[in-house]
Protein backbone atom coordinates (compact mmCIF):
# COMPACT_ATOMS: atom_id res chain seq x y z
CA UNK A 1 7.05 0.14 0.72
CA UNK A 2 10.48 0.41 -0.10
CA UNK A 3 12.46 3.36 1.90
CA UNK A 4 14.70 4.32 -1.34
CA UNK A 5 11.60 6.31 -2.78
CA UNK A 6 11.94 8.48 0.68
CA UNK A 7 13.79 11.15 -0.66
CA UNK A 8 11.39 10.91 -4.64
CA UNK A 9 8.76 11.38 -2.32
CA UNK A 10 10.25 14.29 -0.07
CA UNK A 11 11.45 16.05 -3.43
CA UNK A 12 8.06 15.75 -5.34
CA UNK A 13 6.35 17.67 -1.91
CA UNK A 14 8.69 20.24 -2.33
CA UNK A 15 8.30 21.01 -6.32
CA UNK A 16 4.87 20.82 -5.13
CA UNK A 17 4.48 23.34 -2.38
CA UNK A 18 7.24 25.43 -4.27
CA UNK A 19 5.09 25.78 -6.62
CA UNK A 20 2.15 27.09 -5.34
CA UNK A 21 3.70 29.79 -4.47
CA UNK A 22 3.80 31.86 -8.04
CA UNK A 23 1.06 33.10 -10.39
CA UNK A 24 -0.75 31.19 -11.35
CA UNK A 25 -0.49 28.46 -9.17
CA UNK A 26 1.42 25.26 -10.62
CA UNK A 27 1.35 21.87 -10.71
CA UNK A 28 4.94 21.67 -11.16
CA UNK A 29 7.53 23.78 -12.32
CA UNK A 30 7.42 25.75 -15.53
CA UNK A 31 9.17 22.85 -17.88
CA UNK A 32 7.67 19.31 -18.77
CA UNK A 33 4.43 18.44 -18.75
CA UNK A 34 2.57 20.44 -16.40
CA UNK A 35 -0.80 21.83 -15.45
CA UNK A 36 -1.69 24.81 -13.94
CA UNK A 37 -3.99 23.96 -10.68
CA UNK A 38 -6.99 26.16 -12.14
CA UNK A 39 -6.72 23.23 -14.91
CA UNK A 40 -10.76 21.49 -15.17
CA UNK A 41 -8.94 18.10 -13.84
CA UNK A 42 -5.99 19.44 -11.47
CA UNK A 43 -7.93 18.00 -8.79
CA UNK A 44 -7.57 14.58 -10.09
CA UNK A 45 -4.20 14.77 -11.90
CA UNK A 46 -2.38 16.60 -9.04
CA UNK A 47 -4.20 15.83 -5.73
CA UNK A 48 -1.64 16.97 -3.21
CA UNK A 49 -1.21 20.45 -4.69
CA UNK A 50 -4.52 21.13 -5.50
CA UNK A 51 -5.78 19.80 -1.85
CA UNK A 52 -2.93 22.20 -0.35
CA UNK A 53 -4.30 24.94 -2.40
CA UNK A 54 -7.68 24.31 -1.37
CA UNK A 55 -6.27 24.48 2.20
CA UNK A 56 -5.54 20.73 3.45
CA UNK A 57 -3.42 19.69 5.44
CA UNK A 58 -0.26 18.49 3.89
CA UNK A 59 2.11 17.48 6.60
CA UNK A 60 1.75 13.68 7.29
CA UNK A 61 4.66 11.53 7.00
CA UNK A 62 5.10 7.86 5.85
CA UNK A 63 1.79 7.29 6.00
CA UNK A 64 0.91 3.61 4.72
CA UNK A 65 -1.68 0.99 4.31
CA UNK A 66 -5.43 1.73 5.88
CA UNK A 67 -7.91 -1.05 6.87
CA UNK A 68 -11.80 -0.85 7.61
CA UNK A 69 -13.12 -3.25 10.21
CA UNK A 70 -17.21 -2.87 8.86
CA UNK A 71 -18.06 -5.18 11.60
CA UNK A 72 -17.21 -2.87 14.66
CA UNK A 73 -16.74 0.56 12.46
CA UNK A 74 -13.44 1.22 13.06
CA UNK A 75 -11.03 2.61 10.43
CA UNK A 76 -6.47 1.64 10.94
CA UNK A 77 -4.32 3.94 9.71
CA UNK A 78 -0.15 3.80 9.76
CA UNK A 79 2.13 6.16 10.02
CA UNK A 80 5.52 4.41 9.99
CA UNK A 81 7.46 7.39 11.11
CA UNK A 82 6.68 10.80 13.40
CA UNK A 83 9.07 13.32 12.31
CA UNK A 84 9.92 16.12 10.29
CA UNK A 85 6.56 17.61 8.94
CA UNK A 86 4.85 16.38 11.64
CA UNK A 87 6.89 17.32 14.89
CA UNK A 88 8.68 20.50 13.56
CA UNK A 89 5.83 22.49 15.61
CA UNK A 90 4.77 24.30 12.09
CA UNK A 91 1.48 24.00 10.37
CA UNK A 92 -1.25 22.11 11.74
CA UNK A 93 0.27 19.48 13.02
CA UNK A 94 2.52 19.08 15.96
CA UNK A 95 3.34 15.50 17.63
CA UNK A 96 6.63 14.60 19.39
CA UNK A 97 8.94 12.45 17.55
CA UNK A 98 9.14 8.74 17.42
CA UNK A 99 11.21 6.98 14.81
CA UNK A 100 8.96 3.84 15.43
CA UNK A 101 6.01 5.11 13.92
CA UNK A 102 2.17 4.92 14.93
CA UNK A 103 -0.83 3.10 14.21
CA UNK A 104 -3.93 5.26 14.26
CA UNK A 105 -7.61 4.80 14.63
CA UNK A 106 -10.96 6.20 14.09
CA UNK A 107 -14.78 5.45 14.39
CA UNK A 108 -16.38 4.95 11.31
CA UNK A 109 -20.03 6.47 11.70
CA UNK A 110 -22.97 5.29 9.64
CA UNK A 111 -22.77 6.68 6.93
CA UNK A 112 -18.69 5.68 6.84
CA UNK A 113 -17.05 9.09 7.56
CA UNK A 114 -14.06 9.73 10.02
CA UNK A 115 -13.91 12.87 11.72
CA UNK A 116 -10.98 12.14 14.23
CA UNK A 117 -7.75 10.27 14.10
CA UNK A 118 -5.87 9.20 17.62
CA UNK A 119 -3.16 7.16 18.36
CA UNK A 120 -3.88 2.87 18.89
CA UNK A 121 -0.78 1.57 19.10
CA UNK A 122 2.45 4.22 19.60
CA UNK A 123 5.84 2.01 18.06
CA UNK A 124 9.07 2.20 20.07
CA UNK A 125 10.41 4.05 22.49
CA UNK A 126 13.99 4.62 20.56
CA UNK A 127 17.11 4.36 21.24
CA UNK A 128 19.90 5.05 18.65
CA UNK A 129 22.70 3.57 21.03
CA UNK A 130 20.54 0.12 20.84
CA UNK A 131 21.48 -1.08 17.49
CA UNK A 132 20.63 -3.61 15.57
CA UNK A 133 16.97 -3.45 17.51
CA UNK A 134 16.91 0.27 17.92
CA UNK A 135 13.13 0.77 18.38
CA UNK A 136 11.73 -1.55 21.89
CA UNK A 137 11.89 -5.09 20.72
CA UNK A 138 8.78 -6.06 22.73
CA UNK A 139 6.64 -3.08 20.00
CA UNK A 140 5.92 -1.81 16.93
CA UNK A 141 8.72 -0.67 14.84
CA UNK A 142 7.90 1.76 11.56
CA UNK A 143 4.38 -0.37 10.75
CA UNK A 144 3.53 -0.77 7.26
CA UNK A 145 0.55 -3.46 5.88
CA UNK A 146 -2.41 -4.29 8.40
CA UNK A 147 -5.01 -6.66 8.04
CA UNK A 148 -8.04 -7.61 9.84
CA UNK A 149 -9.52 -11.58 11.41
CA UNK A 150 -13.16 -12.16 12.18
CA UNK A 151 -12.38 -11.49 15.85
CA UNK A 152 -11.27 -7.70 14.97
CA UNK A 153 -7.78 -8.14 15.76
CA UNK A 154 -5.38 -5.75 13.62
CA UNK A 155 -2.16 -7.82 11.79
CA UNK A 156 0.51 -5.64 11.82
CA UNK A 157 3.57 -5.61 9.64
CA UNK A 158 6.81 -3.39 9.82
CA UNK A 159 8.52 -2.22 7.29
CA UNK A 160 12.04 -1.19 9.33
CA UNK A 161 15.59 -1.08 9.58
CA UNK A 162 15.24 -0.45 13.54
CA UNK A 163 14.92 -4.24 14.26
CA UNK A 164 17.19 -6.72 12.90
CA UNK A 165 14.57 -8.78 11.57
CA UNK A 166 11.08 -7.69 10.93
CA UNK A 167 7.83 -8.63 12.45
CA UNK A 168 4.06 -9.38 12.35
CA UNK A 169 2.29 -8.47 14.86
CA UNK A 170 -1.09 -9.15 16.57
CA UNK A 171 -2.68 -6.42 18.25
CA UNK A 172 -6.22 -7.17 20.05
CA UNK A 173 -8.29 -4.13 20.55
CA UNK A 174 -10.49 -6.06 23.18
CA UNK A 175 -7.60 -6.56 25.91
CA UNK A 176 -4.66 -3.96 24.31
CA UNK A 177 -2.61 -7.11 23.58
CA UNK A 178 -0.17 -7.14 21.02
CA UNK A 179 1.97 -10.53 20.42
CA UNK A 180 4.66 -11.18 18.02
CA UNK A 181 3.51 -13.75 15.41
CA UNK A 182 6.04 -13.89 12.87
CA UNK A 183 9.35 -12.88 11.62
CA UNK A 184 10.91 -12.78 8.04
CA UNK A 185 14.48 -13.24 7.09
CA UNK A 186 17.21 -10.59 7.11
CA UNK A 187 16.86 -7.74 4.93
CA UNK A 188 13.27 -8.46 4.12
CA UNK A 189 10.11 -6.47 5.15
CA UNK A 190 6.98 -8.09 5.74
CA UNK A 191 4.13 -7.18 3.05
CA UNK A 192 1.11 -8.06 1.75
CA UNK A 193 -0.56 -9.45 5.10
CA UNK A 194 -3.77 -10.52 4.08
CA UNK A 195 -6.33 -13.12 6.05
CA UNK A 196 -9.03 -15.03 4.01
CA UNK A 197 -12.48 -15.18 5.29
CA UNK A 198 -11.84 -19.12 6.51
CA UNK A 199 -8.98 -17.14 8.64
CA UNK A 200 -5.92 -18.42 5.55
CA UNK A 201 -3.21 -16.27 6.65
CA UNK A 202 -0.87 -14.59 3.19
CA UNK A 203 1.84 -12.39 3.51
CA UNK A 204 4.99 -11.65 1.44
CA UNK A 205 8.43 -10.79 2.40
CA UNK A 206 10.31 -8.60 0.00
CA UNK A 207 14.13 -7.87 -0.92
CA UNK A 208 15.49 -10.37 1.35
CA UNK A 209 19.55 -10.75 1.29
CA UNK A 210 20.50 -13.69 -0.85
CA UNK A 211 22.43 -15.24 1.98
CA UNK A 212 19.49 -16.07 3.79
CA UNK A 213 18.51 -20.13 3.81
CA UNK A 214 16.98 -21.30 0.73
CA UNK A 215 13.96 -20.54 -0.42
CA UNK A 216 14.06 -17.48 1.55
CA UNK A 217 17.29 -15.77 -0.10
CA UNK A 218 14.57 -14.21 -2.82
CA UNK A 219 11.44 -12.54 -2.07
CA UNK A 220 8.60 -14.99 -1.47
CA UNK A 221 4.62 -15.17 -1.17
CA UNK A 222 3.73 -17.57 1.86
CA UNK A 223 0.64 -19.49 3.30
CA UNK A 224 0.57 -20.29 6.83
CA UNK A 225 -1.13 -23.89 7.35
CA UNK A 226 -2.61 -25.70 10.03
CA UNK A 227 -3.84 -22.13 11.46
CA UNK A 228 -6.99 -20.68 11.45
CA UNK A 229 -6.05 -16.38 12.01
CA UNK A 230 -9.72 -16.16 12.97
CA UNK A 231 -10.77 -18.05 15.52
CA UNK A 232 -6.60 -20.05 16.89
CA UNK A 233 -4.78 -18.25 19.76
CA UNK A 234 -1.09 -18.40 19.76
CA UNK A 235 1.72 -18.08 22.41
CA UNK A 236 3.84 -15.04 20.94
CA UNK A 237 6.95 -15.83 18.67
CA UNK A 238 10.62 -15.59 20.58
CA UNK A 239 12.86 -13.04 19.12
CA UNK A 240 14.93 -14.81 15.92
CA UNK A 241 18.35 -16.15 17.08
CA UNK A 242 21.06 -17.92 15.09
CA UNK A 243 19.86 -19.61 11.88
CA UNK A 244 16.21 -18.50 12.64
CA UNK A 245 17.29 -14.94 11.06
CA UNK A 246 17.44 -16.17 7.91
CA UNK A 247 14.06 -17.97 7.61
CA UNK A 248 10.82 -17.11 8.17
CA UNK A 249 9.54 -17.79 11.08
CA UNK A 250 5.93 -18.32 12.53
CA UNK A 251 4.63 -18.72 15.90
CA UNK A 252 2.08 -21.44 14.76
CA UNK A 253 1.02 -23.55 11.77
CA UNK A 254 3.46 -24.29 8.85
CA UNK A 255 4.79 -21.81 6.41
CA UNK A 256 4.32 -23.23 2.43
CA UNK A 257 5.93 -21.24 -0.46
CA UNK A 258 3.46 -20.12 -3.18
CA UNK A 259 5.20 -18.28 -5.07
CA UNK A 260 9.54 -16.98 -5.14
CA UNK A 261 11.00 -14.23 -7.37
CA UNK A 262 12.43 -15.67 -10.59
CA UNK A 263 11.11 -19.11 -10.40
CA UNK A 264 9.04 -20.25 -12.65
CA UNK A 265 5.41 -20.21 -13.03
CA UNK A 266 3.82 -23.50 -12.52
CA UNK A 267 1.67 -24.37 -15.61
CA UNK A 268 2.52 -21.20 -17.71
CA UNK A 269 2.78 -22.30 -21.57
CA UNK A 270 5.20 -19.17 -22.20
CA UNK A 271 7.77 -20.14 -19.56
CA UNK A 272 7.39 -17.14 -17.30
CA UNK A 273 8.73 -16.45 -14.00
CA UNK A 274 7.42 -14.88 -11.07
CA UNK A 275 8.46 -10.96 -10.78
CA UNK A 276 9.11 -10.82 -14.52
CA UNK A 277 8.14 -7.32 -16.21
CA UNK A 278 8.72 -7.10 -20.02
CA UNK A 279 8.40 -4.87 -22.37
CA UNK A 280 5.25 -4.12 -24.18
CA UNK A 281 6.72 -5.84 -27.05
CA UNK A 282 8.09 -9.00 -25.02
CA UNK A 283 11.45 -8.47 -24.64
CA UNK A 284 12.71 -8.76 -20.70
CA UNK A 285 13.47 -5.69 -18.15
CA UNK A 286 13.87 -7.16 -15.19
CA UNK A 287 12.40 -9.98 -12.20
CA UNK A 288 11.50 -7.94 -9.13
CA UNK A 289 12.40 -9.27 -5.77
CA UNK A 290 9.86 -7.67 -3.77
CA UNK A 291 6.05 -8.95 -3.98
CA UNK A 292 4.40 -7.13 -1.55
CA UNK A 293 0.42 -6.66 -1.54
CA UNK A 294 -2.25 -9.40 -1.75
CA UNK A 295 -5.72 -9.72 -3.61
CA UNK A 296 -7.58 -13.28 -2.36
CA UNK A 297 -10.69 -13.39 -4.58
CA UNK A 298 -12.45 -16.41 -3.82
CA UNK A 299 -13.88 -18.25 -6.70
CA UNK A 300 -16.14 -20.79 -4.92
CA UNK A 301 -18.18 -20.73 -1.62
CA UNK A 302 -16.03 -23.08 0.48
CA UNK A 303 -12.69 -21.05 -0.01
CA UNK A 304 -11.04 -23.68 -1.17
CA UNK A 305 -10.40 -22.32 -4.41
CA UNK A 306 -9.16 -18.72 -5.46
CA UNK A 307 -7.46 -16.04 -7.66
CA UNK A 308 -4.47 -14.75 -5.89
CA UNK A 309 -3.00 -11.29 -7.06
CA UNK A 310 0.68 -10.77 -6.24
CA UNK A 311 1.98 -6.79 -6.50
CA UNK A 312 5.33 -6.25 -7.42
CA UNK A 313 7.02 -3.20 -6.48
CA UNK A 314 9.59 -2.09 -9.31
CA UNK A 315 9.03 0.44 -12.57
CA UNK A 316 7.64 -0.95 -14.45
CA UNK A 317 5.90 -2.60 -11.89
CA UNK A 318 3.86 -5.94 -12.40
CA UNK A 319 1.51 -7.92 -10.76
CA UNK A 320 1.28 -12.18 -10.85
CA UNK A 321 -1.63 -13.54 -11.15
CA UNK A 322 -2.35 -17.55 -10.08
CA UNK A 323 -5.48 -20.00 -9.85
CA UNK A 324 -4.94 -22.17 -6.11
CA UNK A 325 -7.02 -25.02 -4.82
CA UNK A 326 -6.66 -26.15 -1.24
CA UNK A 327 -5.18 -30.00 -0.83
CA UNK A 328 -4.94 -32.18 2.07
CA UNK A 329 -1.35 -30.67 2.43
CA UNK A 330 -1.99 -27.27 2.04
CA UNK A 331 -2.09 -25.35 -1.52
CA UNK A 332 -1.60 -26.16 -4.93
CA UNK A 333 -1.01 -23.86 -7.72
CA UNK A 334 -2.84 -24.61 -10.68
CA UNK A 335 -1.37 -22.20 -12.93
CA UNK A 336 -0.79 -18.30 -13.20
CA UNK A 337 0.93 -15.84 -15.42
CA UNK A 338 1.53 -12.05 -14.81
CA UNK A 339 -0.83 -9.72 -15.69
CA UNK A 340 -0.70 -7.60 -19.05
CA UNK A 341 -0.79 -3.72 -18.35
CA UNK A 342 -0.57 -2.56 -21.98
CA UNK A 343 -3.60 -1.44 -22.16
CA UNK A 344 -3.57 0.78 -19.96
CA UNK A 345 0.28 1.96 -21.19
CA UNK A 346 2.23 -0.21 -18.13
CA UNK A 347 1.87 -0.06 -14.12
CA UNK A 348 4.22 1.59 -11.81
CA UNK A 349 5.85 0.67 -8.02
CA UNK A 350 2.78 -1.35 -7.16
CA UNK A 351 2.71 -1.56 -4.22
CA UNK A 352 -0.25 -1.78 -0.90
CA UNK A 353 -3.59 -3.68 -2.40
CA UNK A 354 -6.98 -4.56 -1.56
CA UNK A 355 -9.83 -6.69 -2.08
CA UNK A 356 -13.46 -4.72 -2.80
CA UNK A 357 -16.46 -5.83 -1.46
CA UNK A 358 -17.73 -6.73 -4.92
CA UNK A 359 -14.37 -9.33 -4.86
CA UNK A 360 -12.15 -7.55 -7.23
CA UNK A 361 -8.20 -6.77 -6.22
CA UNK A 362 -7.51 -3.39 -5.97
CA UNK A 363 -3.54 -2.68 -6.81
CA UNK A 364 -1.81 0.61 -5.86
CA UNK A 365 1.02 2.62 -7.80
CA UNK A 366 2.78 4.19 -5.03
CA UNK A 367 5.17 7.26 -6.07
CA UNK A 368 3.36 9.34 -8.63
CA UNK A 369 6.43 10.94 -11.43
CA UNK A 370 6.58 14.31 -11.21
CA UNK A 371 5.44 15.44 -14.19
CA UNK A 372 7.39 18.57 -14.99
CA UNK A 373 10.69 16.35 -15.81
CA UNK A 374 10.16 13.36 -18.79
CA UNK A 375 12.91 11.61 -17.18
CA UNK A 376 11.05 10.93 -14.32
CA UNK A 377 9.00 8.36 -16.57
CA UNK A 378 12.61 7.01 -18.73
CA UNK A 379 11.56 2.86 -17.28
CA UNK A 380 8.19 3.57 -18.67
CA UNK A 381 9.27 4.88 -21.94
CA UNK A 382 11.88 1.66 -22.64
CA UNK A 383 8.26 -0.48 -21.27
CA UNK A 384 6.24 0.91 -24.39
CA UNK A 385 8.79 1.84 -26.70
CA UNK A 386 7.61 5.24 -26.92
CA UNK A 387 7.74 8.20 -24.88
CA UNK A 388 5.63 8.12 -21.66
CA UNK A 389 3.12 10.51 -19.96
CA UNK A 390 4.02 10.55 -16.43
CA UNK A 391 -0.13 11.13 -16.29
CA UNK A 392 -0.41 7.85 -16.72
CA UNK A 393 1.12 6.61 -13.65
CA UNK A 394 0.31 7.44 -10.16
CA UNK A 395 -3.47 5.71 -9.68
CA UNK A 396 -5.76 2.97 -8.08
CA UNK A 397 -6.13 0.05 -10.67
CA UNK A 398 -8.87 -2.75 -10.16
CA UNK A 399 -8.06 -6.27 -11.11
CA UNK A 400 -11.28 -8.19 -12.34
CA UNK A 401 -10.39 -11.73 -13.41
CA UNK A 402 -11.98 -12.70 -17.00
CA UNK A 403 -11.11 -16.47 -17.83
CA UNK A 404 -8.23 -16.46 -18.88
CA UNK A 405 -7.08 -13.04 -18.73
CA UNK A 406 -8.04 -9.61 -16.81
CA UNK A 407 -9.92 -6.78 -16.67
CA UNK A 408 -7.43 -4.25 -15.89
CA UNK A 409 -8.80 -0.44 -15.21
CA UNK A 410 -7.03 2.61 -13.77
CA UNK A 411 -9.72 4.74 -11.53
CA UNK A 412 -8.36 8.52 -12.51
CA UNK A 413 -11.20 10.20 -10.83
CA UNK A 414 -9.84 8.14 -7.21
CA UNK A 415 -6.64 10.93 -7.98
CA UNK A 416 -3.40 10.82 -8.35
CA UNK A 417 -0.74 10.77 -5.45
CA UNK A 418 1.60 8.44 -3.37
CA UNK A 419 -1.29 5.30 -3.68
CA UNK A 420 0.00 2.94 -1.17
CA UNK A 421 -3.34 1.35 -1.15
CA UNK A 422 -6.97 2.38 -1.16
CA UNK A 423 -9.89 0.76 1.32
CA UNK A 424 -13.31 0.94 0.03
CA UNK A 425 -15.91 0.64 2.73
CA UNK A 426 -18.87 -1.91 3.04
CA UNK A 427 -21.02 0.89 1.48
CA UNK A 428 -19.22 -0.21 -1.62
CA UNK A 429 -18.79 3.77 -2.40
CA UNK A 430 -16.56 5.33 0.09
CA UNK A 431 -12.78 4.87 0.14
CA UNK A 432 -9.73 5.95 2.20
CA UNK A 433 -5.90 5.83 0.80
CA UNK A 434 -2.74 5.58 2.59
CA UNK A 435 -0.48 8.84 0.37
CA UNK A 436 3.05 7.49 1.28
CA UNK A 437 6.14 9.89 1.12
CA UNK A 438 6.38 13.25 3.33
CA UNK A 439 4.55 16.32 3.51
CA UNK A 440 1.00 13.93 2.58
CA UNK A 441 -2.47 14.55 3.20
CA UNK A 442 -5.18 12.25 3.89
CA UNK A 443 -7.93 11.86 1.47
CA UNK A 444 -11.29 9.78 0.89
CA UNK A 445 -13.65 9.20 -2.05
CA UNK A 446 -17.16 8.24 -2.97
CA UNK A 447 -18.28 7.19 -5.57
CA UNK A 448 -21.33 7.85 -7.12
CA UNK A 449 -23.10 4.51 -7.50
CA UNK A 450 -22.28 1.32 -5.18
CA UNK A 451 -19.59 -0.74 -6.86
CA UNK A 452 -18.38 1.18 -9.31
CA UNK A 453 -15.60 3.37 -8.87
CA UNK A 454 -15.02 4.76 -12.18
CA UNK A 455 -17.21 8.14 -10.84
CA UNK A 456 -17.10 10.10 -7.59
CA UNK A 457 -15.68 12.97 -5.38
CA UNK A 458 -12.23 13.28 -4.19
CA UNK A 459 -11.64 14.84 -0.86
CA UNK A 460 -8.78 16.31 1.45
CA UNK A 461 -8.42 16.59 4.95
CA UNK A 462 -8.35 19.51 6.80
CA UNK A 463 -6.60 19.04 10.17
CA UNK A 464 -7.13 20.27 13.72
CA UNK A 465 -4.76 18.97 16.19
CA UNK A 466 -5.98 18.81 20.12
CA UNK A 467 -4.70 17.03 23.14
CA UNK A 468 -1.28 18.14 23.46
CA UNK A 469 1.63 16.79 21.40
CA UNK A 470 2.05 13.53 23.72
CA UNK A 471 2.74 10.47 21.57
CA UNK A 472 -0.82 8.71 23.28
CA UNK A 473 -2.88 12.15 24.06
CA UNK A 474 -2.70 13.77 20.86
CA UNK A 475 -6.33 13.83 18.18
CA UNK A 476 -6.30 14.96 14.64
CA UNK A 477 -9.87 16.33 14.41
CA UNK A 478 -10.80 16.10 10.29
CA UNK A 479 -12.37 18.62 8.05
CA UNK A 480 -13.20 16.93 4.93
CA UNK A 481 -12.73 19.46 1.92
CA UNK A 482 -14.38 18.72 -1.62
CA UNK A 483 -11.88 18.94 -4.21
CA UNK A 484 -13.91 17.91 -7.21
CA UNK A 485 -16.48 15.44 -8.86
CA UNK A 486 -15.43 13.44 -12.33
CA UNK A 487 -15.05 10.35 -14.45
CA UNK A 488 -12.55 8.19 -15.03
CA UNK A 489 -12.89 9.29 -19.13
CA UNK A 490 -13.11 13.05 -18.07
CA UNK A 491 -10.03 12.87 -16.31
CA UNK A 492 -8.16 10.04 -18.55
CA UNK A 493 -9.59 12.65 -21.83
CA UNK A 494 -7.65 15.62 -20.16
CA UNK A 495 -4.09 12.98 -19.92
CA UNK A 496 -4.32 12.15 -23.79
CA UNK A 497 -4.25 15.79 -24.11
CA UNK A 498 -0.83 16.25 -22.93
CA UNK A 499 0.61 13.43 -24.69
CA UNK A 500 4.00 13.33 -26.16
């Protein structure tokens, strides 16, 4: 994710909790479109203040992309910063501070419930005096994406500004290892790590500096080649020195560009160019440099063909869609295009993704518009040429690839908060999110019937914190609280009701 929505996110908690402080209980504020929280949908439409009403626990911070190993049972959480809301010894939740963020874990039981978060992997230690590598260059700093390889290893990606260059990371729950694997150029986070079932490593890196080395002065989509994530071993990558700090880096295999902000679209009969948003009428916004999360949807047995989804994190926001085949060499891209939102009125700051186990690419709009202020939703508006209804921005949206084009459907009854991505379980029903920003809860739904998520029950967390406030000793026991059962046409129904 990209830290400039830090203080959108910090502000929207605060209208929030403000708010649910009068008679009746808000939404948001009295202005603008707002619902009150005893509203049939509030549940849905405003998560976070209806979950703190209900008596969640609102008071994580940063927390970011969540991964399900169904093999062992073990749910990843991260939480790319301990601070504030969750070390100001207040509330429920009380850990001691550490800039360099956490990655948490849980046991999935059978029936694919968590009751208890604890710490896996603890980033850092700090030191502000240190800079440019101001969390432990040997750790973690501020993780961010995660992904999983047949041998249960966790890929870890940081999203920080407290190492000069950012990393991916292998940690190996079997021996506690964790091994640097690779690094992206200067100014650029790493995103999108993804890892195929023939072990294809994917990851992005977004918002580099242009003065980086060609082609990695713009935000790119690579493969690795020649290395197989789920079965190779690697000797951990040195620290970037000199000219490696503007490349990217890997500790094995080859790195092969498939796709780079603004250039063009290999095979696309309308000229387009990776990152491009336009208007709903054609004309241009703006190219995004920052891809960020990755949906691999295989589309033979052998792998060696697929559908890759690209998110783009802007507003609008976009996501590229292209057809690959594996080569001798590595990958070719047969064609691709980006994806047409109008029909569901545009897409917003996508941002963490996901693949379901029914193979459809689930894409997440992180930073839901508060919806008591219009302006909040002014890059949508000049997107449809009309006014906007920040209720339509803020969800989980599943990608289904038709032919030529895409099924494209927003899942309002999976509610709507800070969606940095959502995990849906081998169960097919039950899902966990990462809600980015400050001052977040954690939530899960079901769904009512197996692969389909357009129906289910939302649900908040309830926290109680044991073990002290230690960094590696602390537990977040979980109380899951019901916060409402619905459709996606109940809830989208209720948001044509307070169009403009």
């Amino acid at each position: 994710m990209n830290r400039r929505h830090v203080q959108f996110a910090f502000l929207l908690m605060t209208v929030m909790i403000a708010t649910t402080l009068v008679l009746p209980v808000r939404a948001q504020d009295p202005t603008g479109n707002m619902i009150t929280l005893d509203h049939p949908y509030a549940a849905f439409l405003e998560s976070r203040a209806f979950g703190a009403a209900k008596g969640a626990t609102a008071e994580f911070l940063k927390m970011e992309w969540v991964v399900l190993d169904n093999t062992n049972m073990k749910y990843y959480g991260t939480m790319s910063n301990i601070g504030t809301s969750m070390s100001d010894g207040a509330g429920d939740i009380s850990v001691d501070e550490d800039p360099c963020g956490i990655v948490y874990t849980a046991d999935l039981t059978a029936d694919y419930n968590i009751t208890e978060l604890r710490p896996l992997v603890v980033g850092g230690p700090f030191d502000g005096a240190a800079a440019p590598n101001m969390c432990a260059l040997d750790n973690i700093s501020n993780p961010d994406g995660l992904a999983l390889d047949a041998r249960g290893r966790l890929w870890i990606a940081e999203d920080t500004s407290f190492h000069e260059n950012n990393m991916l990371w292998v940690y190996d729950p079997a021996d506690g290892s964790l091994k640097r694997f690779a690094a992206v150029p200067a100014g650029a986070e790493v995103t999108g790590p993804y890892i195929t079932a023939e072990g294809t490593l994917l990851f992005s890196n977004q918002h580099p500096y242009n003065t980086n080395t060609d082609p990695f002065n713009a935000g790119t989509v690579v493969v690795v080649n020649g290395f197989n994530a789920n079965t190779d071993d690697f000797e951990p990558l040195p620290v970037p020195e000199g000219d490696a700090k503007l490349t990217v880096t890997v500790a094995a295999g080859t790195v092969q560009v498939l796709a780079r902000s603004g250039d063009a679209i290999p095979n696309n009969a309308d000229g387009q160019v990776f990152g491009a948003i336009n208007t709903v009428s054609g004309e241009p916004i703006l190219v995004s440099n920052s891809p960020d999360g990755l949906m691999w949807l295989p589309t033979d047995d052998t792998g060696t063909s697929a559908t890759l989804y690209i998110n783009y994190e802007a507003i609008p926001g976009g996501v590229g869609r292209i057809d690959v085949a594996q080569t001798a060499d590595g990958w070719e891209v047969v064609g691709g295009y980006m994806v047409d939102f109008s029909g569901v009125r545009g897409t917003w700051t996508n941002c963490g993704s996901s693949v379901t186990p029914w193979n459809t690419g689930l894409t997440s709009e992180e930073y839901e518009p508060i919806a008591a202020d219009f302006a909040n939703v002014g890059g949508m508006d000049a997107y449809l040429g009309a006014p906007a209804n920040p209720y339509d921005y803020g969800w989980i949206v599943e990608l289904i690839p038709d032919g030529t084009g895409d099924v494209v459907t927003k899942h309002y009854v999976m509610g709507r908060k800070s969606n940095e991505i959502a995990a849906v379980a081998a169960d097919g029903k039950t899902a966990y999110f990462g809600d980015d920003g400050s001052n977040v809860m954690l939530f899960k739904f079901v769904a009512t019937t197996e692969g389909d998520l357009s129906a289910g029950t939302l649900y908040a967390g309830k926290i109680t914190q044991t073990g002290g406030t230690s960094l590696t000793d602390h537990r977040f026991g979980i109380e899951w609280i019901e916060l409402g059962t619905a459709t996606n046409a109940d809830v989208e129904a209720a948001i044509r009701e307070l169009d403009r």
